[in-house]
Protein backbone atom coordinates (compact mmCIF):
# COMPACT_ATOMS: atom_id res chain seq x y z
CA UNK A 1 -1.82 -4.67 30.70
CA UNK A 2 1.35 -2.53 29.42
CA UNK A 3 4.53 -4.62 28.28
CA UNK A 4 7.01 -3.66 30.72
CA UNK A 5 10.71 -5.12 29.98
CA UNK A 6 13.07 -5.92 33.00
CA UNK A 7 16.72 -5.99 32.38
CA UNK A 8 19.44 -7.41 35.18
CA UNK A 9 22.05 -9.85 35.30
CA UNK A 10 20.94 -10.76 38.48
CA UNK A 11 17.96 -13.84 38.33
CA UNK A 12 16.45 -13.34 42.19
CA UNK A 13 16.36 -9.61 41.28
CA UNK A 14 14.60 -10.35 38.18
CA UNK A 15 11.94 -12.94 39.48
CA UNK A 16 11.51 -9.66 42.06
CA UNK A 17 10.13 -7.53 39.75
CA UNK A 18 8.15 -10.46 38.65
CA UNK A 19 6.26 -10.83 41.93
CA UNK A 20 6.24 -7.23 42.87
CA UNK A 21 4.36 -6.16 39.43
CA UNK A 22 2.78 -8.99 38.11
CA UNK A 23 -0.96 -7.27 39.16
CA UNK A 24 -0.09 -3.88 37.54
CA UNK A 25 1.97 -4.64 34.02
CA UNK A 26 3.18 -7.61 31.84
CA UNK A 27 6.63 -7.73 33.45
CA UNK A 28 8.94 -9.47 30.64
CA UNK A 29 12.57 -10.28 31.70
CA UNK A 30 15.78 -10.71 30.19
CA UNK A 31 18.98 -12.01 32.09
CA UNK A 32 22.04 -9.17 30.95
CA UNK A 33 22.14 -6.85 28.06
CA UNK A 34 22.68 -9.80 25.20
CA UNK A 35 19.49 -11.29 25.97
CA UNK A 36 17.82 -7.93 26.78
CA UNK A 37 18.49 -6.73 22.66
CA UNK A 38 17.56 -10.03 21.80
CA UNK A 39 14.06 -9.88 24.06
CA UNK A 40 13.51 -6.57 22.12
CA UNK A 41 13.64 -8.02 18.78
CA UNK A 42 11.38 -10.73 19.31
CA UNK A 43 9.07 -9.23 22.16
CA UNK A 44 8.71 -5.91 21.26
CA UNK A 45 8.05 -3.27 21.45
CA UNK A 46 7.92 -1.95 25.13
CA UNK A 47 6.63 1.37 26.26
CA UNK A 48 9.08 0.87 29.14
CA UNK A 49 12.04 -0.81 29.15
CA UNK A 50 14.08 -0.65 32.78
CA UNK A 51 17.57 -1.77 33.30
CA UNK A 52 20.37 -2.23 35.81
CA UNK A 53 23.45 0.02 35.50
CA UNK A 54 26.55 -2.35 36.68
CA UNK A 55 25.64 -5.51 34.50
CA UNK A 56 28.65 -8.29 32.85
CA UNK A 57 30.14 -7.12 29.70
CA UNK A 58 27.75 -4.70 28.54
CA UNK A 59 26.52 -1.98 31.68
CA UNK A 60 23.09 -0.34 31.69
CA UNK A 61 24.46 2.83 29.79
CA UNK A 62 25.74 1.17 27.00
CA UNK A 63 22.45 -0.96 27.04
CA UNK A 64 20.03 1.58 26.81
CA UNK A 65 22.08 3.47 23.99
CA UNK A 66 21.67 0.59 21.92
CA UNK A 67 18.05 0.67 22.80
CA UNK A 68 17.54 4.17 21.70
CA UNK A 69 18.98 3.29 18.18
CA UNK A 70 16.83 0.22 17.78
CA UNK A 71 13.61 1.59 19.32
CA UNK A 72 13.76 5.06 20.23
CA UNK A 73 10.18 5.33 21.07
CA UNK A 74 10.57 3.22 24.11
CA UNK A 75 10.85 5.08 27.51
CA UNK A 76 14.09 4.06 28.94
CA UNK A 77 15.02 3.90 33.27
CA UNK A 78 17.36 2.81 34.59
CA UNK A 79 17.75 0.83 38.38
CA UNK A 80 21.14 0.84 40.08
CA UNK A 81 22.95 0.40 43.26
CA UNK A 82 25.94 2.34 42.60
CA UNK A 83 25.55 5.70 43.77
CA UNK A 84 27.80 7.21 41.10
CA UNK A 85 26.88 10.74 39.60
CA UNK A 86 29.17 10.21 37.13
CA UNK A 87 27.15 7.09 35.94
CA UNK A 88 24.10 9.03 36.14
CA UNK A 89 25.40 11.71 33.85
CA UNK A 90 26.49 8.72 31.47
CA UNK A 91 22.86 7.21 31.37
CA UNK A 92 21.11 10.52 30.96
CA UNK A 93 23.36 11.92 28.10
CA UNK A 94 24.15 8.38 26.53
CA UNK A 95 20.90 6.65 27.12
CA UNK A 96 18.26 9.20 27.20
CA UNK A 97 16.78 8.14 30.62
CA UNK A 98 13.40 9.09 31.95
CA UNK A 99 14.02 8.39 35.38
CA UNK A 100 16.87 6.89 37.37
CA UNK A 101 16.65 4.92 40.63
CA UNK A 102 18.59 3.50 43.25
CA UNK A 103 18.43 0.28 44.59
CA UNK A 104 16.66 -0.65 47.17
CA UNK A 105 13.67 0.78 45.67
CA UNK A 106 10.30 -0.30 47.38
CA UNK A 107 7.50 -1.31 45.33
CA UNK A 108 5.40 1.35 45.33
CA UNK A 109 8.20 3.74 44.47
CA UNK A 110 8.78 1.65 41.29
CA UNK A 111 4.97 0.65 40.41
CA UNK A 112 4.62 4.82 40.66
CA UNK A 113 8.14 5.16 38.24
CA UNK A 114 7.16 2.95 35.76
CA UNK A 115 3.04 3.89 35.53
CA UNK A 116 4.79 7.44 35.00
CA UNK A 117 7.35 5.87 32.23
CA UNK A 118 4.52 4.37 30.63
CA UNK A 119 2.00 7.50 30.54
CA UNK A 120 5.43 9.40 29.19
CA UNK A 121 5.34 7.09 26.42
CA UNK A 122 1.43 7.16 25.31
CA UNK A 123 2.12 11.44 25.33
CA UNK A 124 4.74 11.10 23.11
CA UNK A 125 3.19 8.33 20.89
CA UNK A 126 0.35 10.45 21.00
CA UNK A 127 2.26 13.99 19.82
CA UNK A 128 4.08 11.88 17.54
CA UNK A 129 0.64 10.56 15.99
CA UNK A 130 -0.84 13.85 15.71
CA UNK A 131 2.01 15.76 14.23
CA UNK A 132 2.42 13.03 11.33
CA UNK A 133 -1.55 13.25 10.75
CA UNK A 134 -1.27 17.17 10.53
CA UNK A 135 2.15 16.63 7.83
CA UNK A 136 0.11 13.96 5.53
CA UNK A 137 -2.98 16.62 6.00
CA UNK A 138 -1.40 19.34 4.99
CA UNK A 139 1.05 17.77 2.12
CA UNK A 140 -2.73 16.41 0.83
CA UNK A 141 -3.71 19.52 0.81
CA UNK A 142 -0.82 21.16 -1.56
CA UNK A 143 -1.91 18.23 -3.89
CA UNK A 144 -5.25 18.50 -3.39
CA UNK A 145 -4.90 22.69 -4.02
CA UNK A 146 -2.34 21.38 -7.16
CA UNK A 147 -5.13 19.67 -8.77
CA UNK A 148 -7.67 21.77 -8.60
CA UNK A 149 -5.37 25.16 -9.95
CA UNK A 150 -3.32 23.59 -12.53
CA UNK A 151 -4.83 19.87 -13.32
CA UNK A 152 -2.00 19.68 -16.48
CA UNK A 153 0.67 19.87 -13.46
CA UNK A 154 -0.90 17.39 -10.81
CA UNK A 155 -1.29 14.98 -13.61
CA UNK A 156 2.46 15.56 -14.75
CA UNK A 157 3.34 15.08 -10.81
CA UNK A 158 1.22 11.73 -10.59
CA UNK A 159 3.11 10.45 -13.57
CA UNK A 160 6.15 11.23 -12.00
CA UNK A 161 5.77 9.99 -9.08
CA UNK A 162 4.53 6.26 -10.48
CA UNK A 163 7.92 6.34 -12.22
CA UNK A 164 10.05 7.75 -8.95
CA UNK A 165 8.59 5.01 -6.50
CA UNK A 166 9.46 2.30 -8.98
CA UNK A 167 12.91 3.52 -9.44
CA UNK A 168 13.38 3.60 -5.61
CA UNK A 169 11.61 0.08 -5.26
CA UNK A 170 13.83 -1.42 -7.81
CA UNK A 171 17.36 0.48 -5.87
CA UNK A 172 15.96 -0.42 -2.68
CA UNK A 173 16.37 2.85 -1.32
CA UNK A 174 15.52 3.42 2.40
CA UNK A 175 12.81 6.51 3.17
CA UNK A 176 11.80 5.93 -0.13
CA UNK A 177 8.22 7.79 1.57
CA UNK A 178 10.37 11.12 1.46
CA UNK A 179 10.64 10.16 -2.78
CA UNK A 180 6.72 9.59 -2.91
CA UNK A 181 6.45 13.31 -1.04
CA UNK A 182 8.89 15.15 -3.47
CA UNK A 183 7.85 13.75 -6.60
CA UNK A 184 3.97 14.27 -5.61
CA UNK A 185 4.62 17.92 -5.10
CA UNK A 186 7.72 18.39 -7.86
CA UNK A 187 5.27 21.13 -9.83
CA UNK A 188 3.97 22.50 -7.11
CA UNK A 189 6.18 25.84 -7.90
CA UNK A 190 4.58 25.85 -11.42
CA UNK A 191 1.80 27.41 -10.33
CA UNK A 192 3.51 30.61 -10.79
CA UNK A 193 4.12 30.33 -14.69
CA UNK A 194 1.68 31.31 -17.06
CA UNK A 195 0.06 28.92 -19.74
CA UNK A 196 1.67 30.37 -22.62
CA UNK A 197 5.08 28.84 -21.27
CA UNK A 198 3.93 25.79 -20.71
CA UNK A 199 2.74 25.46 -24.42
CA UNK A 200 6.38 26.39 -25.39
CA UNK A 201 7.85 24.03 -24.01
CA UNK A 202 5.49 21.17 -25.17
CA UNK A 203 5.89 22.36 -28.52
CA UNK A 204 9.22 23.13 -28.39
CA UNK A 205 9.70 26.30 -28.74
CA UNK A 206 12.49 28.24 -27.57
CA UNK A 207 11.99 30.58 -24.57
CA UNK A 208 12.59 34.38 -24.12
CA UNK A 209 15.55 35.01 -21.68
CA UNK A 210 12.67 36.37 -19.41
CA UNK A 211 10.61 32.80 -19.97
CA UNK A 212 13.80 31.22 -18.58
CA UNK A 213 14.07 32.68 -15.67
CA UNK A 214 10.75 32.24 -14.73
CA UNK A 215 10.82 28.53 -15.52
CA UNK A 216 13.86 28.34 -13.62
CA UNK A 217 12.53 29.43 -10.68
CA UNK A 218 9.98 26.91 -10.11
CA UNK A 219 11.32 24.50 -8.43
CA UNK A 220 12.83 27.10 -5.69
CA UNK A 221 9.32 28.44 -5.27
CA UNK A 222 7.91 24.73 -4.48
CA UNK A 223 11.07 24.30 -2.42
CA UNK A 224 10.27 27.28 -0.29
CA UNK A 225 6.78 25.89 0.45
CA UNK A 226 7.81 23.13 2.18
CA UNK A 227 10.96 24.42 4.01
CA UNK A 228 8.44 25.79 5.92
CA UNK A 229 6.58 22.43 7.20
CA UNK A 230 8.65 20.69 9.61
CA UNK A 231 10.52 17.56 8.18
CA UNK A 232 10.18 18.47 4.80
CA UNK A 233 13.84 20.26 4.63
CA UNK A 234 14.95 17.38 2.66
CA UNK A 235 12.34 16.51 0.51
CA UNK A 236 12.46 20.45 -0.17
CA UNK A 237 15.74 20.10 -1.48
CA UNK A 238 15.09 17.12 -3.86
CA UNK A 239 12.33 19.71 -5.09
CA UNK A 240 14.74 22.69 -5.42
CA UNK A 241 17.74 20.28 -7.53
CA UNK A 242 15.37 18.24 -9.55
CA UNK A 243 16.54 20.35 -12.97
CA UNK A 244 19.78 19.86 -11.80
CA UNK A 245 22.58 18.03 -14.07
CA UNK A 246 24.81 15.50 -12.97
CA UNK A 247 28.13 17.25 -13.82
CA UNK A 248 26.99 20.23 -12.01
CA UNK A 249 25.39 22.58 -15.31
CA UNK A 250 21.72 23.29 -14.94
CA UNK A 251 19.87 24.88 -12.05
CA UNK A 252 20.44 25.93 -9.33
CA UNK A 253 23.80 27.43 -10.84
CA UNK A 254 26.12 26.21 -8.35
CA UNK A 255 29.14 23.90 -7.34
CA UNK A 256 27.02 21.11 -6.29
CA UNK A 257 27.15 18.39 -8.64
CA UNK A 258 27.59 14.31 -8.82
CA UNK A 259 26.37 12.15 -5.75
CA UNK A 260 26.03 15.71 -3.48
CA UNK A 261 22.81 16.38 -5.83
CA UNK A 262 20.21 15.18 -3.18
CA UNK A 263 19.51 11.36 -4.41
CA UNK A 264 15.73 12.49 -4.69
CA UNK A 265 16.44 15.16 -7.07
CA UNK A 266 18.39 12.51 -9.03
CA UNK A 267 15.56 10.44 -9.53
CA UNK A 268 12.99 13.24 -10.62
CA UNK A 269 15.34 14.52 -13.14
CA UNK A 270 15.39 10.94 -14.71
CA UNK A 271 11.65 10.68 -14.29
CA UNK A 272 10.87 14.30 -15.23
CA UNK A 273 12.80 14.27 -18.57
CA UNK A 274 11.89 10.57 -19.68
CA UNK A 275 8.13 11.86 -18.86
CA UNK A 276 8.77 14.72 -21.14
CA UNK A 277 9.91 12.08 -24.06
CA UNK A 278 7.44 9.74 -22.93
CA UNK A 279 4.32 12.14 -23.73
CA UNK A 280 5.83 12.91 -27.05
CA UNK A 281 4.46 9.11 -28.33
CA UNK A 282 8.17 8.75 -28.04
CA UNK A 283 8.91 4.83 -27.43
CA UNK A 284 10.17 3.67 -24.31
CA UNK A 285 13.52 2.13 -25.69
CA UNK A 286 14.45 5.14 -28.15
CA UNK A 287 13.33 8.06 -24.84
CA UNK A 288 16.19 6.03 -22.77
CA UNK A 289 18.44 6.37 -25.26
CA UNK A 290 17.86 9.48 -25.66
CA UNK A 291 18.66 10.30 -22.29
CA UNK A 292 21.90 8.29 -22.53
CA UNK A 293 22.72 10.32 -24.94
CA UNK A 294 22.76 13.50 -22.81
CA UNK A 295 26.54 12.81 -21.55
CA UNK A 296 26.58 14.01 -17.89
CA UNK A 297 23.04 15.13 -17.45
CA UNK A 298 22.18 12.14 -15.23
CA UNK A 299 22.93 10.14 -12.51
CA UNK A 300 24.26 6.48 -13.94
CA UNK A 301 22.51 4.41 -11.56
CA UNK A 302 19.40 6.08 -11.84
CA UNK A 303 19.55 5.50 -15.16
CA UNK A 304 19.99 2.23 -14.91
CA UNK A 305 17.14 1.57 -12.79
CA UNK A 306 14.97 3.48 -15.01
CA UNK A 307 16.01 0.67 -17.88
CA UNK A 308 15.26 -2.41 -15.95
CA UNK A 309 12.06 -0.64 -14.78
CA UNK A 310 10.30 0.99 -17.29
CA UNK A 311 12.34 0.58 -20.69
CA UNK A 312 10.85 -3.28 -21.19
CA UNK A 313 7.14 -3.06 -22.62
CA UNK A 314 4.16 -3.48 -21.25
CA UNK A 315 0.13 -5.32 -22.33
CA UNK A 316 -2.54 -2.51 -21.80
CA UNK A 317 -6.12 -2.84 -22.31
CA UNK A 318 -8.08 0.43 -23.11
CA UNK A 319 -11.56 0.96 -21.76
CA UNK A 320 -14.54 3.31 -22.50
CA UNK A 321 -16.41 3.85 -19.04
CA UNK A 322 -19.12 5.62 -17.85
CA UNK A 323 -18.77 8.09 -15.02
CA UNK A 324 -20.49 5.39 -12.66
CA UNK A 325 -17.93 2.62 -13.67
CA UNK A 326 -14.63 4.65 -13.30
CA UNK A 327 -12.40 2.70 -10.41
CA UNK A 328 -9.79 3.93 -8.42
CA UNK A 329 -6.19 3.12 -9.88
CA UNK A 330 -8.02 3.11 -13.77
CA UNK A 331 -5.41 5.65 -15.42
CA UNK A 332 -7.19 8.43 -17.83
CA UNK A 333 -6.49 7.68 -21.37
CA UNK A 334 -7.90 11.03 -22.42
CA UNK A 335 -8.31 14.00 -20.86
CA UNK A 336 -11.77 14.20 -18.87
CA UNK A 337 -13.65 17.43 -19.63
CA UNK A 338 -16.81 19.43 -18.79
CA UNK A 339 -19.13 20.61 -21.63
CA UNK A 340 -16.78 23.65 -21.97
CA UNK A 341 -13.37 21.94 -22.76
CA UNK A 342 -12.50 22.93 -19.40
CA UNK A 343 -10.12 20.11 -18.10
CA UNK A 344 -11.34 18.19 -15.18
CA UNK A 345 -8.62 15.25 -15.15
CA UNK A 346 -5.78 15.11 -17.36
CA UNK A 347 -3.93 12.35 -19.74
CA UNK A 348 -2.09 9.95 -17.69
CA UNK A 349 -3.49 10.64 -14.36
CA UNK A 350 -4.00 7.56 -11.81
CA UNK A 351 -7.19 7.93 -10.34
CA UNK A 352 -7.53 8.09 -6.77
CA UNK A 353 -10.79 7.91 -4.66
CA UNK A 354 -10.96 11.85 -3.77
CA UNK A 355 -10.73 12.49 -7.59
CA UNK A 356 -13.89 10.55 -8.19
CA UNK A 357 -15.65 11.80 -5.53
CA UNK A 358 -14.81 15.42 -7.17
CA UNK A 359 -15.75 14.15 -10.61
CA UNK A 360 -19.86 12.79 -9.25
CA UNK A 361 -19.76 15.97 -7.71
CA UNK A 362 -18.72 18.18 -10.52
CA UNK A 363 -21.27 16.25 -12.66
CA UNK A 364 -23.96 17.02 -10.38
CA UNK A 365 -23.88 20.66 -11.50
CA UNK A 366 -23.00 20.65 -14.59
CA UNK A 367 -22.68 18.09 -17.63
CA UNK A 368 -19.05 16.03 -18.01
CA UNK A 369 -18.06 14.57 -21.32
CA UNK A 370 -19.06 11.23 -21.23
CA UNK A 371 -18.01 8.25 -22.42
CA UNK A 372 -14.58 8.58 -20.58
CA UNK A 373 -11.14 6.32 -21.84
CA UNK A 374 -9.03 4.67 -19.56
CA UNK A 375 -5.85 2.06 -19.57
CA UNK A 376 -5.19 -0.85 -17.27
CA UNK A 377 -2.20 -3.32 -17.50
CA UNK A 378 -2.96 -6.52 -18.02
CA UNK A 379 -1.07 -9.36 -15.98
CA UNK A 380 -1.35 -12.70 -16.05
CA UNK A 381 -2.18 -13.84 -12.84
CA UNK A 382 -0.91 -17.31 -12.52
CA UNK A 383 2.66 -16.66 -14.19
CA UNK A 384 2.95 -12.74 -13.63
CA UNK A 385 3.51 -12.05 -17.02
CA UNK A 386 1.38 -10.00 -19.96
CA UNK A 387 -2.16 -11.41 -20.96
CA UNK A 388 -2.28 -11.25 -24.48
CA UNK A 389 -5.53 -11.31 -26.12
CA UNK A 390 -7.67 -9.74 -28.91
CA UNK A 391 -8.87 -6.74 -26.04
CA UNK A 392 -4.62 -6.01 -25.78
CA UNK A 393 -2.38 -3.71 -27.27
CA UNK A 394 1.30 -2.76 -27.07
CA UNK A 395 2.09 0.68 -25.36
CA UNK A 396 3.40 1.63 -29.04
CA UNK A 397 0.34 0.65 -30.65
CA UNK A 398 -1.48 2.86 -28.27
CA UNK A 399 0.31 5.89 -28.79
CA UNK A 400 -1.93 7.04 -31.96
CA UNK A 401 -4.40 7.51 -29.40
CA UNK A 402 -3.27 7.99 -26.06
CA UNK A 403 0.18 10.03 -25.67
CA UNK A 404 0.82 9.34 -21.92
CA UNK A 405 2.87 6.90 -20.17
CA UNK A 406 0.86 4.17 -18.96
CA UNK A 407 3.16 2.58 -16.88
């Protein structure tokens, strides 16, 4: 039976509704508006919560717009035996009211309102539910399409994006999902540079003015992809400001600089550059100061997270695995290749079930170079601290060997 809350200040009425309904829903009650938000946040949630307008210190208006902030997906109606339009207006603009009724209202008149209320609520749960299946779908698929044109960027992205949630964990940002999103598709714009730069810029190499602007335009490229899904405006901005300096210099070349540089964007540019440093078998503690040596490039905070977080080193154990014994969440300590030197997985990339799936797949067809090297972390279980034993090694005495983050 559907949870149905009942909100009056008037018992008889209450014990009413009780009687009346009792065969047809799981009538809850709660005696005025206090005890109504208090019902909600240890009941809840209702598909249908119902209230009276003219109630003690809080009215039915001001009751249901408190609803709507604390749990908007409930279908709210409202009962009332003041005949005021004005009222009605209130509840409908304020409150967001499905359906308003007057008192007396027989029983079949409200079993009939609130069977409606509640089949208004499983269509919207239901619209809601399909429109965030078809956003993850088609995000997956940008990362999915990432991987399989440029393998060098998806596994830059995944590194990223280990570092961005773990910055947002530790600042205890809220939507941190919106982080996850932007830092998973961060190179999706990439796709429109040619190898050669790439190269470059992992050599170090200076670009040609033309190089530049190319480069430069990445990020608005992967911005204008997913301006075009709904919801992803924001996340698209994060995208479009990630090369973006704190005092306002980088790109885009604008006024926008300090805390209105979208917070996401903030975080990739401390994960993107400490990456860079990071891949260079630089160590942890000399790639942070590094960046804190770039006065005004980055956000302070950030920063600081990103020293609490990731500066402090970790125990890794490296493995040499067979294609069978790969394991989702092993990270690839070398890139995996076919028999052509084509690249398959690269460095650093977390391994996720769809990637393995690819890989048995791929290997059905055609050889893969086998054994393949992975990292873990090691933690002690009991104490939550590094395991230290002969099969361990220090990130820095892995980097003659493996010359990605492992974090």
């Amino acid at each position: 039976m559907e949870k149905v809350l009942f909100v009056d200040d008037e018992p008889l009425v209450l014990e009413g509704y009780q009687r009346s309904l009792r065969k047809f829903f799981q009538v809850e009650i709660a005696e005025g508006a206090d005890a109504g938000l208090s019902t909600l946040a240890t009941h809840g949630p209702f598909p249908l919560i119902v209230s009276d307008f003219r109630m003690a210190g809080m009215n039915g208006t001001q009751f249901l717009a408190m609803v709507k902030a604390l749990a908007p997906d409930s279908v709210r109606m409202m009962l009332s035996g003041q005949a005021d339009m004005a009222a009605v207006v209130d509840a409908v603009n304020e409150g967001a009211i499905f359906r308003f009724l007057n008192k007396p209202c027989s029983p079949e008149t409200l079993i009939k309102a609130v069977s409606d209320g509640i089949q208004h609520y499983h269509l919207i749960h239901a619209e809601k539910e399909l429109l965030e299946e078809t956003l993850t779908g088609s995000l997956k698929a940008l990362a999915d399409v990432l991987a399989i044109i440029d393998p060098e960027a998806f596994g830059k992205a995944s590194r990223i994006k280990r570092y961005v949630q773990g910055l947002a964990e530790y600042m205890k940002l809220p939507n941190i999902w919106q982080f996850e999103i932007a830092s998973s598709l961060s190179q999706i714009g990439y796709v429109i540079a040619p190898n050669s730069l790439f190269e470059k810029i992992k050599t170090g190499e200076s670009l040609s003015p033309e190089e530049t602007q190319i480069y430069e335009q990445c990020p608005p490229t992967g911005a204008d992809l997913l301006a075009r899904i709904p919801r992803m405006q924001e996340v698209s901005m994060m995208i479009e400001y990630q090369l973006k300096h704190f005092d306002g210099s980088g790109t885009p070349r604008n006024a926008v600089k300090g805390y209105d540089i979208p917070l996401g964007a903030r975080l990739l540019k401390v994960a993107l550059d400490f990456d860079t440093l990071r891949t260079k078998n630089i160590p942890r503690i000399e790639a942070f100061q590094e960046l804190q040596s770039r006065t005004g490039f980055y956000d302070p905070d950030v920063l600081q997270a990103l020293y609490a977080v990731f500066v402090p080193e970790q125990q890794h154990t490296v493995a040499t695995l067979e294609l069978d014994e790969l394991e989702p969440n092993m990270i690839v300590g070398e890139p995996i290749t076919d028999t052509t030197g084509k690249v398959l997985i690269p460095k650093g990339q977390l391994l996720t079930p769809w990637m393995l799936g690819r890989l048995h797949q791929i290997a059905e067809l055609s050889p893969i170079t086998s054994p393949m090297h992975v990292i873990m972390p090691v933690q002690n279980q009991e104490v939550g601290t590094p395991d230290f034993d002969t099969n361990t090694k220090s990130m820095e005495q892995l980097a003659s060997s493996i010359m990605v983050p492992s974090d």
